[in-house]
PDB file of N, CA and C in Angstrom:
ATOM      1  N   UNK A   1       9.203  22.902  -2.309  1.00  0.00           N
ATOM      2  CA  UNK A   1      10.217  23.069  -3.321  1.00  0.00           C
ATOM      3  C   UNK A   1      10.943  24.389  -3.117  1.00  0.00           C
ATOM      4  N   UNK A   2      11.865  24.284  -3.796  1.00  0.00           N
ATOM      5  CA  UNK A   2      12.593  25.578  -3.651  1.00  0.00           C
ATOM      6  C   UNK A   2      12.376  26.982  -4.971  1.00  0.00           C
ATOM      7  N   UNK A   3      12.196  28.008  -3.732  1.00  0.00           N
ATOM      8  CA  UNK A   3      11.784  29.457  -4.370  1.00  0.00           C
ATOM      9  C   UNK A   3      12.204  28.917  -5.603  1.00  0.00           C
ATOM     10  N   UNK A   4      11.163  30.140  -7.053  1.00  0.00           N
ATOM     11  CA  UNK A   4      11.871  30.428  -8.198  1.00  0.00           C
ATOM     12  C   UNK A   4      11.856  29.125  -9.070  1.00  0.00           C
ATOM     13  N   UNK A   5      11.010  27.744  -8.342  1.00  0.00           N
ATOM     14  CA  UNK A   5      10.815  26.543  -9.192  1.00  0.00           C
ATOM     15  C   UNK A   5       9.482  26.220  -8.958  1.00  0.00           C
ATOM     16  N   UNK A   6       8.758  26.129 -10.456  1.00  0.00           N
ATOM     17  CA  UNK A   6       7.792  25.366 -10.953  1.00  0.00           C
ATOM     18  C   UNK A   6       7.703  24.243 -10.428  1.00  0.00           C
ATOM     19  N   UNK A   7       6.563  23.840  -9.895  1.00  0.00           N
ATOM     20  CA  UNK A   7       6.515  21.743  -9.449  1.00  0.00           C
ATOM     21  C   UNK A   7       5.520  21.447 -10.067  1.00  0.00           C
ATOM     22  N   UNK A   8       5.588  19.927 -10.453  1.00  0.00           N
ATOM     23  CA  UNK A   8       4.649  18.800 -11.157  1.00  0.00           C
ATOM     24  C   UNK A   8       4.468  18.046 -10.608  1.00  0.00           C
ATOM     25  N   UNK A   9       3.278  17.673 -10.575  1.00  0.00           N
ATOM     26  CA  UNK A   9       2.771  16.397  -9.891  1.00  0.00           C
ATOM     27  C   UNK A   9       2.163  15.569 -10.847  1.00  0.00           C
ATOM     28  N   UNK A  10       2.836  14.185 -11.397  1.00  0.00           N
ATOM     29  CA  UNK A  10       1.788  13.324 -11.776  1.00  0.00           C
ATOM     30  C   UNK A  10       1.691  12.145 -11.412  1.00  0.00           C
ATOM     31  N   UNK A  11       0.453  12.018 -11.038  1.00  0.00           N
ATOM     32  CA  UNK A  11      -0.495  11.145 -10.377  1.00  0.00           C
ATOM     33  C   UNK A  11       0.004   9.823 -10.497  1.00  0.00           C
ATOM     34  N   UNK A  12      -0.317   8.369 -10.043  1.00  0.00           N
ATOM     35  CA  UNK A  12       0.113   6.980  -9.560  1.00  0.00           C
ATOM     36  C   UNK A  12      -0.509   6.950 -11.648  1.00  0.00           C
ATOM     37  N   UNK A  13      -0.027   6.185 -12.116  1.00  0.00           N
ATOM     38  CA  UNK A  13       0.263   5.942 -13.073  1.00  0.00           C
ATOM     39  C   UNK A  13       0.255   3.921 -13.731  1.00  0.00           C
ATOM     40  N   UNK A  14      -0.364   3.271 -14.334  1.00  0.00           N
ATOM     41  CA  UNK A  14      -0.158   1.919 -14.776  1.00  0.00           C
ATOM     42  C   UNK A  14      -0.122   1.886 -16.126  1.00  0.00           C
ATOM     43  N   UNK A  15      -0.073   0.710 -16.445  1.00  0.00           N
ATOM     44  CA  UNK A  15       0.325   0.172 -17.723  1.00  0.00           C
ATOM     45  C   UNK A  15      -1.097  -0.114 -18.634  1.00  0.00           C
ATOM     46  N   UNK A  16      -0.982  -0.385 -19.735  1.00  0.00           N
ATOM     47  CA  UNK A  16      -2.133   0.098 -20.489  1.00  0.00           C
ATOM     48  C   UNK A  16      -1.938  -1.865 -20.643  1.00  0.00           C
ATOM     49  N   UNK A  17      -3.296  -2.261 -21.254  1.00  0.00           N
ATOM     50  CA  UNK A  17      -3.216  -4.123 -21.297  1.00  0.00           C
ATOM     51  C   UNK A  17      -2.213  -4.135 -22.481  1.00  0.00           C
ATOM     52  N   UNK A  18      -1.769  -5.036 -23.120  1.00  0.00           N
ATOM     53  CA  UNK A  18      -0.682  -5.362 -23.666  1.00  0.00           C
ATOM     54  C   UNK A  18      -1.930  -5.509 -24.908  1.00  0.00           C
ATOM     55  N   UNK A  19      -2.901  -5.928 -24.445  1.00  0.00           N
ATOM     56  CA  UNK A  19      -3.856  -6.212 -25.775  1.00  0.00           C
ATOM     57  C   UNK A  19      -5.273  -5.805 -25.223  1.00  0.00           C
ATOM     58  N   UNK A  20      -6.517  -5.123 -25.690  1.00  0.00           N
ATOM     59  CA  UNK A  20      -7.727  -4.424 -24.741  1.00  0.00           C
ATOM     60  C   UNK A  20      -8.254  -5.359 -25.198  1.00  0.00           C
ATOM     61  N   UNK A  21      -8.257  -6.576 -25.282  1.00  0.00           N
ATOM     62  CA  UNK A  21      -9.132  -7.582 -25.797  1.00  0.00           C
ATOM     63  C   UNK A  21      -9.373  -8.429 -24.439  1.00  0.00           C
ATOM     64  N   UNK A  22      -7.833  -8.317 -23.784  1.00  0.00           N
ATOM     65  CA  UNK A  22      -7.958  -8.581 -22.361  1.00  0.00           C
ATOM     66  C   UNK A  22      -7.095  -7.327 -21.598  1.00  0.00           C
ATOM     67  N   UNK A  23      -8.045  -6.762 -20.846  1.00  0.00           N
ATOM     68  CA  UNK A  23      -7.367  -6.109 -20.022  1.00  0.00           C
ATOM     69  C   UNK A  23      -6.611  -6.438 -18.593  1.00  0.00           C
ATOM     70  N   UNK A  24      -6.983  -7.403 -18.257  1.00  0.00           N
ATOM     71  CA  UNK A  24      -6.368  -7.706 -17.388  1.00  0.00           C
ATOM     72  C   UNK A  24      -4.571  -8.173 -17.668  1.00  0.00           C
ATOM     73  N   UNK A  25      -4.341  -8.240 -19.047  1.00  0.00           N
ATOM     74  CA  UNK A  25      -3.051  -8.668 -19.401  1.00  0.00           C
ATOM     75  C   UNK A  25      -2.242  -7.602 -19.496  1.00  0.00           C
ATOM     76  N   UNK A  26      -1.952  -7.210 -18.535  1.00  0.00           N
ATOM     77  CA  UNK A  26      -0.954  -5.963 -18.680  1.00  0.00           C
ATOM     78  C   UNK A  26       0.789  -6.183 -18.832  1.00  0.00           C
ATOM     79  N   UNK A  27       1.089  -7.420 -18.909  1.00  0.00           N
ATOM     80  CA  UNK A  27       2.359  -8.055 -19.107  1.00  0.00           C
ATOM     81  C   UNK A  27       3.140  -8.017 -17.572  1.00  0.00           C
ATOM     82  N   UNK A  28       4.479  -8.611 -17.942  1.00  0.00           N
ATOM     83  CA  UNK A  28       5.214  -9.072 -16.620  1.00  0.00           C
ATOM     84  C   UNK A  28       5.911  -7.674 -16.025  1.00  0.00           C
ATOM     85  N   UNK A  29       6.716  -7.641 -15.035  1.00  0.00           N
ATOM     86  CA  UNK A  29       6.997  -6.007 -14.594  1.00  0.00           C
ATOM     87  C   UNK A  29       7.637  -5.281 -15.292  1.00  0.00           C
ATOM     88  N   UNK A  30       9.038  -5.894 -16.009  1.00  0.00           N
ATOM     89  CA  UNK A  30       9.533  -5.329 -17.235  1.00  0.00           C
ATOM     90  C   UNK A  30       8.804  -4.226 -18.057  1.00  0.00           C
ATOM     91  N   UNK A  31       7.715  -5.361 -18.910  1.00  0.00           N
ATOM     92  CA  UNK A  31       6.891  -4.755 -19.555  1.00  0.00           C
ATOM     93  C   UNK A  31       5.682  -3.382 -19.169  1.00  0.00           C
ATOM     94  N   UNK A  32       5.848  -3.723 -17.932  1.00  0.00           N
ATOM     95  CA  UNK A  32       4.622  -2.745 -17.532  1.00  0.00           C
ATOM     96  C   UNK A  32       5.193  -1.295 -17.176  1.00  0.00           C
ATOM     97  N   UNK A  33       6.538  -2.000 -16.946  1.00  0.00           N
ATOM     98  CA  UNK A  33       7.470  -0.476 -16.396  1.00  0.00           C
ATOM     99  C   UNK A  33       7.909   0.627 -17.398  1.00  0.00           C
ATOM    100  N   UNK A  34       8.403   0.136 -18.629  1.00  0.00           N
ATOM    101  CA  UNK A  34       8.541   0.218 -19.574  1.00  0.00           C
ATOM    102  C   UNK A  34       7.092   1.219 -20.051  1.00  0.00           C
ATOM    103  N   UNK A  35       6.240   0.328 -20.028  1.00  0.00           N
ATOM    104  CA  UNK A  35       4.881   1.056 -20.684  1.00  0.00           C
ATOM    105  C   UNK A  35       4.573   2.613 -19.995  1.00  0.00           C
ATOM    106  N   UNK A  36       4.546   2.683 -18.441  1.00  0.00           N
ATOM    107  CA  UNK A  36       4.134   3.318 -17.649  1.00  0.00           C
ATOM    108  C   UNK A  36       5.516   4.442 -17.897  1.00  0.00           C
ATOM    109  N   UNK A  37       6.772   4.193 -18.120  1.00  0.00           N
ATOM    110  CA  UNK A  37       7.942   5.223 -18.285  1.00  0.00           C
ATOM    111  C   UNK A  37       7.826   6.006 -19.282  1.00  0.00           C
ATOM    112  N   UNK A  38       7.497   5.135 -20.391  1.00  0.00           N
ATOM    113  CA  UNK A  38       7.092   5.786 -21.828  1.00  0.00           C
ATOM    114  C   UNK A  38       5.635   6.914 -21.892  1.00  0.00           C
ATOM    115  N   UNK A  39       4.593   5.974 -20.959  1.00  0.00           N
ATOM    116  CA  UNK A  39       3.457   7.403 -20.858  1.00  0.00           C
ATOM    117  C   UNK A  39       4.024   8.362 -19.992  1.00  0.00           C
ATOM    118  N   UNK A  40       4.561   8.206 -18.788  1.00  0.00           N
ATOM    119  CA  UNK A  40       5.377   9.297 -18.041  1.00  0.00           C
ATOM    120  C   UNK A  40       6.077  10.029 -18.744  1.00  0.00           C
ATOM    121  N   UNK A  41       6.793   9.767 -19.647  1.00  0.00           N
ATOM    122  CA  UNK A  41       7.380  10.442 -21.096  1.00  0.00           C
ATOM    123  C   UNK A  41       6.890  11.369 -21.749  1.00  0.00           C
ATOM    124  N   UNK A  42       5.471  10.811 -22.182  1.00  0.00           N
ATOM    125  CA  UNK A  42       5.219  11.839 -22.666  1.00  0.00           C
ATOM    126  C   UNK A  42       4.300  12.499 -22.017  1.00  0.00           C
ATOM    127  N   UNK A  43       3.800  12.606 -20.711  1.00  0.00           N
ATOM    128  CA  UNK A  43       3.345  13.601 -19.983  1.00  0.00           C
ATOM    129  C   UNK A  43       4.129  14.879 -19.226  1.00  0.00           C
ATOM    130  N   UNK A  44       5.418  14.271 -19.099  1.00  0.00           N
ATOM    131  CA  UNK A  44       6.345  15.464 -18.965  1.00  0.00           C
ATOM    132  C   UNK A  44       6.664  15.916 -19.835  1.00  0.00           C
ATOM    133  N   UNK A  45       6.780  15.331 -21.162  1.00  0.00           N
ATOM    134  CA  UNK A  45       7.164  16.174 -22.401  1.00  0.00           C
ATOM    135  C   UNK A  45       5.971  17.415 -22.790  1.00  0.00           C
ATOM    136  N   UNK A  46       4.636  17.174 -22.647  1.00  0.00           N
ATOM    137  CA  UNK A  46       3.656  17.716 -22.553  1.00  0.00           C
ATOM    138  C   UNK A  46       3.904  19.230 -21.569  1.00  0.00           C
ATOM    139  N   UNK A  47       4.853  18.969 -20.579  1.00  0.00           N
ATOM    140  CA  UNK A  47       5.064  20.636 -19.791  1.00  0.00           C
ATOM    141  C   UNK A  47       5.859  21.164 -20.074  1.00  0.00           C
ATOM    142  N   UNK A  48       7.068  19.936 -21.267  1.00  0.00           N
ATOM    143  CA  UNK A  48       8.032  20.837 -21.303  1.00  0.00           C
ATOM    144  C   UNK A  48       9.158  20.459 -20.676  1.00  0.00           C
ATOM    145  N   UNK A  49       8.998  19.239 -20.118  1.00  0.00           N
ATOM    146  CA  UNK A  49      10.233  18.513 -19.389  1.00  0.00           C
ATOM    147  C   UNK A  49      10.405  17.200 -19.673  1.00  0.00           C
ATOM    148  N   UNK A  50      11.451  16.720 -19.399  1.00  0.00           N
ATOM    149  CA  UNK A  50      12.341  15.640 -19.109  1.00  0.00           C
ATOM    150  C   UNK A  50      12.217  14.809 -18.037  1.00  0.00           C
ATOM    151  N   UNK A  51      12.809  13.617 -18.301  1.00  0.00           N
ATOM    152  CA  UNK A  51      13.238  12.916 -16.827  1.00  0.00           C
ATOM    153  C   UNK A  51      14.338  13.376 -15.945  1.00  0.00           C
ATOM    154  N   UNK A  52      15.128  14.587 -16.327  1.00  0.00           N
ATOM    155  CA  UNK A  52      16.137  15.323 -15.515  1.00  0.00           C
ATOM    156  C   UNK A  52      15.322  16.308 -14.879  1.00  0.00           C
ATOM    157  N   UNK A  53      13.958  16.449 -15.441  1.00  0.00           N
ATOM    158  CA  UNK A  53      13.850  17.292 -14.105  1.00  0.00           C
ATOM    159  C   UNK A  53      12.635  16.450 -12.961  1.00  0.00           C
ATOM    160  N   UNK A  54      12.716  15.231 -12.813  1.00  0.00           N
ATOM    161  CA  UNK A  54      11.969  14.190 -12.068  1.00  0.00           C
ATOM    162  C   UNK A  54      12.890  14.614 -10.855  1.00  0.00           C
ATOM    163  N   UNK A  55      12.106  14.726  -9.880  1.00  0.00           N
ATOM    164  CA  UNK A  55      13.034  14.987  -8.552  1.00  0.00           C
ATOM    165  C   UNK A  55      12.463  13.771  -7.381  1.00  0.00           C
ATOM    166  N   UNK A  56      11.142  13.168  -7.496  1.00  0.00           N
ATOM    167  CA  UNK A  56      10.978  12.330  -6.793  1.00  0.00           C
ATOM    168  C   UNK A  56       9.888  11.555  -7.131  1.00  0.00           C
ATOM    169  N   UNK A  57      10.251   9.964  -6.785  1.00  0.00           N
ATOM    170  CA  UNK A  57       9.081   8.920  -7.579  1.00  0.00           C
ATOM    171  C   UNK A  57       8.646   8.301  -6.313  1.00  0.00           C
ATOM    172  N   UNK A  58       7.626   8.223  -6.620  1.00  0.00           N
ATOM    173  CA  UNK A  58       7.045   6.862  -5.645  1.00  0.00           C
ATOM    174  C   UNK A  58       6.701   5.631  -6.825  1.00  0.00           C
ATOM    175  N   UNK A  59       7.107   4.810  -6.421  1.00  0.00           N
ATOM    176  CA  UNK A  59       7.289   3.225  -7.276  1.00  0.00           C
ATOM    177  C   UNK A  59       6.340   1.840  -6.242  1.00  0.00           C
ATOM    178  N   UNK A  60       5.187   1.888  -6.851  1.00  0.00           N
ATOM    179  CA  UNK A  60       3.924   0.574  -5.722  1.00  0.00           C
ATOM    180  C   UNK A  60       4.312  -0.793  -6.699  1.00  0.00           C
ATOM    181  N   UNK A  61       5.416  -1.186  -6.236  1.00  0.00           N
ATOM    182  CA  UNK A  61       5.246  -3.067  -6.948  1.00  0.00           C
ATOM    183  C   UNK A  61       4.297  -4.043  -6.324  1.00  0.00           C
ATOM    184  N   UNK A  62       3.578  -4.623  -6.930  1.00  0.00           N
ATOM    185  CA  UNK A  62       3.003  -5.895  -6.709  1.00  0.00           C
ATOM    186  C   UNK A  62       3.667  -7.206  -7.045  1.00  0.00           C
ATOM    187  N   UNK A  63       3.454  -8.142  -5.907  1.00  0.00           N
ATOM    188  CA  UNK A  63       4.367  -9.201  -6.507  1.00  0.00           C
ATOM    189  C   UNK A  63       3.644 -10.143  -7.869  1.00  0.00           C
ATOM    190  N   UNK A  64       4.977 -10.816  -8.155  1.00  0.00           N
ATOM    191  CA  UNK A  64       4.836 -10.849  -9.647  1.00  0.00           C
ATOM    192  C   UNK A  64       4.184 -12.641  -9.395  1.00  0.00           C
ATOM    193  N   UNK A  65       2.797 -13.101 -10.034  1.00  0.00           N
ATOM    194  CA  UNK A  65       2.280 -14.121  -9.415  1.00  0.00           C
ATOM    195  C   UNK A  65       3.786 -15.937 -10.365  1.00  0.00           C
ATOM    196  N   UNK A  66       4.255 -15.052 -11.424  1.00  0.00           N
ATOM    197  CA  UNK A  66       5.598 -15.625 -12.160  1.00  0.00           C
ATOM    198  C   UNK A  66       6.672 -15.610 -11.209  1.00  0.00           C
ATOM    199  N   UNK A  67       6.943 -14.683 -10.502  1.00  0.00           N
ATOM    200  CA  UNK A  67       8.454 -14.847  -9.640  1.00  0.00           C
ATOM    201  C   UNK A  67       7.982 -15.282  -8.083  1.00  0.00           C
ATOM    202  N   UNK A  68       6.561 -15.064  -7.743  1.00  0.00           N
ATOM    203  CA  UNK A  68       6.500 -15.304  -6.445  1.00  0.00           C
ATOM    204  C   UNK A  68       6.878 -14.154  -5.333  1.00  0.00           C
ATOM    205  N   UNK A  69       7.147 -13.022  -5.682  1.00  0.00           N
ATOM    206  CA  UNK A  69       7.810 -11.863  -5.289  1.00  0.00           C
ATOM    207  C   UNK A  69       7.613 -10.852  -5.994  1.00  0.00           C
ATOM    208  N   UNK A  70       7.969  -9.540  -5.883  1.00  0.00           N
ATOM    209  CA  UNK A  70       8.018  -8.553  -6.164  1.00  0.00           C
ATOM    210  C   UNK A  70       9.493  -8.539  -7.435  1.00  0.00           C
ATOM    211  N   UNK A  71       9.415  -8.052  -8.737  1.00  0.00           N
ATOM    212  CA  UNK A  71      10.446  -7.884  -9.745  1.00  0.00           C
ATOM    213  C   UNK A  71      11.205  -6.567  -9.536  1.00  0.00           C
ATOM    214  N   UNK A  72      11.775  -6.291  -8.550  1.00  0.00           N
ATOM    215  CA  UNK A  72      12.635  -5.124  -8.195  1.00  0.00           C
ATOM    216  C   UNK A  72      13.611  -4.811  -9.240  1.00  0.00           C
ATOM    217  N   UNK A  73      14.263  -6.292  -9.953  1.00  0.00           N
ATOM    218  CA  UNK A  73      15.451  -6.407 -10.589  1.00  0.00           C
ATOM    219  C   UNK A  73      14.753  -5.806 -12.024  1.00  0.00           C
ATOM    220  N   UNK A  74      13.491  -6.274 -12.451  1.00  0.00           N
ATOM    221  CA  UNK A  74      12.841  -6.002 -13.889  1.00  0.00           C
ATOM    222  C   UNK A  74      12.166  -4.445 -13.863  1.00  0.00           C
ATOM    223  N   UNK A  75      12.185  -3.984 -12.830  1.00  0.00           N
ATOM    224  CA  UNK A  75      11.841  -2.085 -12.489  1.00  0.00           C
ATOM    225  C   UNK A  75      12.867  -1.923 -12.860  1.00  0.00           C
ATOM    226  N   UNK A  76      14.145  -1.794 -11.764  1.00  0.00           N
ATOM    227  CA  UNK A  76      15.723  -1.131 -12.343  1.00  0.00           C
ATOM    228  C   UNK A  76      15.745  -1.080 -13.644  1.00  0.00           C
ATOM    229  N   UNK A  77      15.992  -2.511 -14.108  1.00  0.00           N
ATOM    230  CA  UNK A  77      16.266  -2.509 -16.016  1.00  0.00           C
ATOM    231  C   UNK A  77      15.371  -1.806 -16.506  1.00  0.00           C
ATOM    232  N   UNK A  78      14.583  -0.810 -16.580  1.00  0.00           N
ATOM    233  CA  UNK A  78      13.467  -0.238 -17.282  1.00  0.00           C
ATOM    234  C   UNK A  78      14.237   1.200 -16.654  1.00  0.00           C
ATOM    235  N   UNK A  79      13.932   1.533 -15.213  1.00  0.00           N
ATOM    236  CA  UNK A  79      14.391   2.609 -14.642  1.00  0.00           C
ATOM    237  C   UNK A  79      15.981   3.048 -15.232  1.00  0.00           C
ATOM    238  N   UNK A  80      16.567   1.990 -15.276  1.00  0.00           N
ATOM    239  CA  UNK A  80      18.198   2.739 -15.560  1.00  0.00           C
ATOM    240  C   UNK A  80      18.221   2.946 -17.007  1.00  0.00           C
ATOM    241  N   UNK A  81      17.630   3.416 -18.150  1.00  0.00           N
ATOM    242  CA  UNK A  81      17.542   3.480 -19.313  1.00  0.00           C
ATOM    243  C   UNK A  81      17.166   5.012 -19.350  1.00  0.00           C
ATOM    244  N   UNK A  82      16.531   5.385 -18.371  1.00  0.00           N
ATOM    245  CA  UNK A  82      15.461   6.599 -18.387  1.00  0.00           C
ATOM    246  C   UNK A  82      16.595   7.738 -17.358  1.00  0.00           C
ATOM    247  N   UNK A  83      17.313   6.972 -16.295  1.00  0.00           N
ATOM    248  CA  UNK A  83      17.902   7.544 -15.265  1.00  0.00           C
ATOM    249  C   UNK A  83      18.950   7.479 -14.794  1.00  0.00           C
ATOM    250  N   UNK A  84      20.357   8.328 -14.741  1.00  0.00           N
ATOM    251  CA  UNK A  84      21.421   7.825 -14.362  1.00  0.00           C
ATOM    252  C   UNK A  84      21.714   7.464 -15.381  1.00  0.00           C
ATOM    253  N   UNK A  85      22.055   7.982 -16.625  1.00  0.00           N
ATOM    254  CA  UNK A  85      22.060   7.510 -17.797  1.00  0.00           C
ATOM    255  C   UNK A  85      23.427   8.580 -18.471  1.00  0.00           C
ATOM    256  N   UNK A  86      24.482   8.671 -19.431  1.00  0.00           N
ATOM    257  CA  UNK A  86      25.292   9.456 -19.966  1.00  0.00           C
ATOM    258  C   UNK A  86      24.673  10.213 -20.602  1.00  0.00           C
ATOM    259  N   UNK A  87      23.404   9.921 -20.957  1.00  0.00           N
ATOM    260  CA  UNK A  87      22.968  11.463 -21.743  1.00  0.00           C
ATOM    261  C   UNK A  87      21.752  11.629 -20.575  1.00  0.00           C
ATOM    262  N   UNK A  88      21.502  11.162 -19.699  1.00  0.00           N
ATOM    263  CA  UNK A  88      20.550  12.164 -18.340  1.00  0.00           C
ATOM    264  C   UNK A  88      20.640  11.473 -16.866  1.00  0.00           C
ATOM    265  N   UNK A  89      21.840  12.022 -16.866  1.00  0.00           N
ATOM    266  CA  UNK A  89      22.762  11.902 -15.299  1.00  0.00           C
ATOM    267  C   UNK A  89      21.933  11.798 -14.479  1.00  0.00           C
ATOM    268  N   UNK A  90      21.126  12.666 -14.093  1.00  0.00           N
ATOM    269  CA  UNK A  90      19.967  13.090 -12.457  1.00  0.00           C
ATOM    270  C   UNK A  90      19.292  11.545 -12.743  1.00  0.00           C
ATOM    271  N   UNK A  91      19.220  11.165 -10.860  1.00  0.00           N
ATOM    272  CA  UNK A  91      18.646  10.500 -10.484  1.00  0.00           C
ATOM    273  C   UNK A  91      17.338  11.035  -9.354  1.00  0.00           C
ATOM    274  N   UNK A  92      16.019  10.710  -9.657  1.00  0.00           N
ATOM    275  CA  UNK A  92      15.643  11.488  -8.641  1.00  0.00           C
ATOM    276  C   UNK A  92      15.481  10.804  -7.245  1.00  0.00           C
ATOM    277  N   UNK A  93      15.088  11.011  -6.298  1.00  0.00           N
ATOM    278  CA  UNK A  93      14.668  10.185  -5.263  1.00  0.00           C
ATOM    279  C   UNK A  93      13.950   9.133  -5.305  1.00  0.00           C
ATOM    280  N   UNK A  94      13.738   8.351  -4.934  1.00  0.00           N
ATOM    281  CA  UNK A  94      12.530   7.323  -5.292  1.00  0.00           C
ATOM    282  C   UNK A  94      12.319   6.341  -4.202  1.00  0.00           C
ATOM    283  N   UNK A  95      11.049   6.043  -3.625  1.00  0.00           N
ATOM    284  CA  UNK A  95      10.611   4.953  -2.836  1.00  0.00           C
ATOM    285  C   UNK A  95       9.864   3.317  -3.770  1.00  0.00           C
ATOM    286  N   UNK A  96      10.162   2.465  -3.222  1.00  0.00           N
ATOM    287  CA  UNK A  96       9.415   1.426  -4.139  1.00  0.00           C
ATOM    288  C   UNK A  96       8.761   1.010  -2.556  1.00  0.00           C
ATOM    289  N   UNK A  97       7.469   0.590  -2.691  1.00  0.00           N
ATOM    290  CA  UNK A  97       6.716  -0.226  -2.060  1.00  0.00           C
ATOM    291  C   UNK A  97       5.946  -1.025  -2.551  1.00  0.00           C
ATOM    292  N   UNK A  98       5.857  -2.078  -1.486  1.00  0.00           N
ATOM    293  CA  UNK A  98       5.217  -3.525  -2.081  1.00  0.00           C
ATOM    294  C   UNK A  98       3.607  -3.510  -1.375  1.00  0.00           C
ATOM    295  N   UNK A  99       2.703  -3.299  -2.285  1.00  0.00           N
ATOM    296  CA  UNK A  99       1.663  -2.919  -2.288  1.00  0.00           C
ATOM    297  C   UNK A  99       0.660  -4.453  -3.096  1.00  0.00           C
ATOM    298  N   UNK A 100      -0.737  -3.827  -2.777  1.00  0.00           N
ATOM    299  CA  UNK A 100      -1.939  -4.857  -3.527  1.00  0.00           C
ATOM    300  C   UNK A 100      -1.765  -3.313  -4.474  1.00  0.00           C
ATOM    301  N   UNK A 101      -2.583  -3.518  -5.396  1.00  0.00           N
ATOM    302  CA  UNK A 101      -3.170  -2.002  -6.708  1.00  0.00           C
ATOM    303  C   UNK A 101      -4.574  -2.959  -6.959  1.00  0.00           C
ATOM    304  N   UNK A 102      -5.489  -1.810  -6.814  1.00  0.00           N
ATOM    305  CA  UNK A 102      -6.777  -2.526  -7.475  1.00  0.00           C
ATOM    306  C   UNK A 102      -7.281  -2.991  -8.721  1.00  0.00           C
ATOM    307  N   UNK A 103      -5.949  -2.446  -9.611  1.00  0.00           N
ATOM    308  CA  UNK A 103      -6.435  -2.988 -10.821  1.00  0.00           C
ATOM    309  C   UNK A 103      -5.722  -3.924 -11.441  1.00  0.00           C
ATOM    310  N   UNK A 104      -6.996  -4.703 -11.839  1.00  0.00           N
ATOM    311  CA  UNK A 104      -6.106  -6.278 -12.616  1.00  0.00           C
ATOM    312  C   UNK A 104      -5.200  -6.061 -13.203  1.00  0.00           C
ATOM    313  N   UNK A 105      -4.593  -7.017 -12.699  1.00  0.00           N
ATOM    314  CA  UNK A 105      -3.156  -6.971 -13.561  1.00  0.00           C
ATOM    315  C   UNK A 105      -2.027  -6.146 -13.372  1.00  0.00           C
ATOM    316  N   UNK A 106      -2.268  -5.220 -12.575  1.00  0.00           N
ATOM    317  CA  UNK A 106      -1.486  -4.142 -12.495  1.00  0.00           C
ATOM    318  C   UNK A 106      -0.298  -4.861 -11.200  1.00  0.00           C
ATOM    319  N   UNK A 107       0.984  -4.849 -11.897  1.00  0.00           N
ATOM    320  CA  UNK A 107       2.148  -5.111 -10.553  1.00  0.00           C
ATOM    321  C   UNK A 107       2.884  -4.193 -11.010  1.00  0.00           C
ATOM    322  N   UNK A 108       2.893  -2.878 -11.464  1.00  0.00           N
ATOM    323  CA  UNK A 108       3.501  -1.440 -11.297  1.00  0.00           C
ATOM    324  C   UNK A 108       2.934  -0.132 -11.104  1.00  0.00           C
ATOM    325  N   UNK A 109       2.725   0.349 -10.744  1.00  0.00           N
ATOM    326  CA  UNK A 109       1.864   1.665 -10.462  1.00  0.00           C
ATOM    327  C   UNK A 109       3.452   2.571  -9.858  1.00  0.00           C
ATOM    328  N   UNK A 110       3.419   4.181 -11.029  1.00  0.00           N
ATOM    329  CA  UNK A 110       4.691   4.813 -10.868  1.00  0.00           C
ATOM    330  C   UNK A 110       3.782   6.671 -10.497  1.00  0.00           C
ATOM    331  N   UNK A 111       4.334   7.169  -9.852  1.00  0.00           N
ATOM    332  CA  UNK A 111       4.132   8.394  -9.824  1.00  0.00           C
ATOM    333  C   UNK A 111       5.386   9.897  -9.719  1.00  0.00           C
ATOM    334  N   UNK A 112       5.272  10.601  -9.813  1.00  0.00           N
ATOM    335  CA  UNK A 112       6.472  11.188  -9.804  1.00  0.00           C
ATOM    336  C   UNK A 112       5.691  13.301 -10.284  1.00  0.00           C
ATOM    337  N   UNK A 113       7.586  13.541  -9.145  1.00  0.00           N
ATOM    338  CA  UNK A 113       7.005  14.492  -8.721  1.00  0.00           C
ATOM    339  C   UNK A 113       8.325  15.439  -9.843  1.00  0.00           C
ATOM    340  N   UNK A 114       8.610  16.140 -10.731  1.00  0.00           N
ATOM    341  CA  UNK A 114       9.073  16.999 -11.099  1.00  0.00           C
ATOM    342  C   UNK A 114       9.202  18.634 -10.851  1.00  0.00           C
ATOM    343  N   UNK A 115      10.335  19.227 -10.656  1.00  0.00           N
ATOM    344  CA  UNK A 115      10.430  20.727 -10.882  1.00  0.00           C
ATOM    345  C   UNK A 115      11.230  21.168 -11.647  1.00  0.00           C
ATOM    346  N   UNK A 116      11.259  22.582 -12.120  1.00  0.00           N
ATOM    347  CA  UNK A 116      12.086  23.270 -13.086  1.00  0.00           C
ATOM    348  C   UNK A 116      12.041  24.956 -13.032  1.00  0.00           C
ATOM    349  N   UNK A 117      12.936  24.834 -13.242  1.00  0.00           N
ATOM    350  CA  UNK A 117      13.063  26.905 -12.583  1.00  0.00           C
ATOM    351  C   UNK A 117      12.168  27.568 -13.279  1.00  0.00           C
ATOM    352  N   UNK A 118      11.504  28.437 -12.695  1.00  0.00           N
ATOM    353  CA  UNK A 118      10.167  29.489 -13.150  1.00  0.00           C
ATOM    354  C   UNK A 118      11.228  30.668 -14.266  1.00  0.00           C
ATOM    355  N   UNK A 119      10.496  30.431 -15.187  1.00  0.00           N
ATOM    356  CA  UNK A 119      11.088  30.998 -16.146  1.00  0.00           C
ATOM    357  C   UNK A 119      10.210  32.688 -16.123  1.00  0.00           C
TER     358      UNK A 119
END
């Protein structure tokens, strides 16, 4: 990173079950992206930051056993709410890969790397 900036790292990240009665039901990608943006939310809010200062994501989709594929289109719609947005312009970098995740249910796993000037 560059001199004079603070960096964050938080860790590969999933969706919580939609209900703990079954965990394996973590909902369709939409839903899971959504879930996983909102805890990302508030773990950067926790340092003190935003999604403007997200500078780079890694994004692991699993395909969706409903579409037969990977929901690239149902990430974006979750992602462009949070990013590239009129009230928080910055987009950060981001890779998506199409991955297995070991945990049931899981077809999103998000991680992301934030900085912000050393105050």
């Amino acid at each position: 990173m560059k001199a004079g900036y603070d960096t964050y790292y938080f860790s590969g990240t999933t969706a919580d079950p939609l209900n703990p009665a079954n965990p394996n039901d973590r909902g369709n990608t939409v839903q899971q992206a959504d879930n996983i943006l909102n805890k990302l939310q508030g773990m950067l809010q926790m340092q003190g930051l935003t999604f403007g200062d997200v500078v780079q994501a890694h994004v692991f989709l699993v395909t969706d056993p409903a579409k037969g594929d990977i929901d690239f289109a149902g990430l974006n719609s979750e992602w462009a709410k949070r990013f590239g947005t009129a009230t928080q312009p910055n987009r950060p970098s981001r890779v998506a890969i199409h991955v297995g995740l070991p945990t049931p249910g899981a077809l999103v796993e998000i991680e992301l790397v934030a900085a912000k000037k050393a105050q």
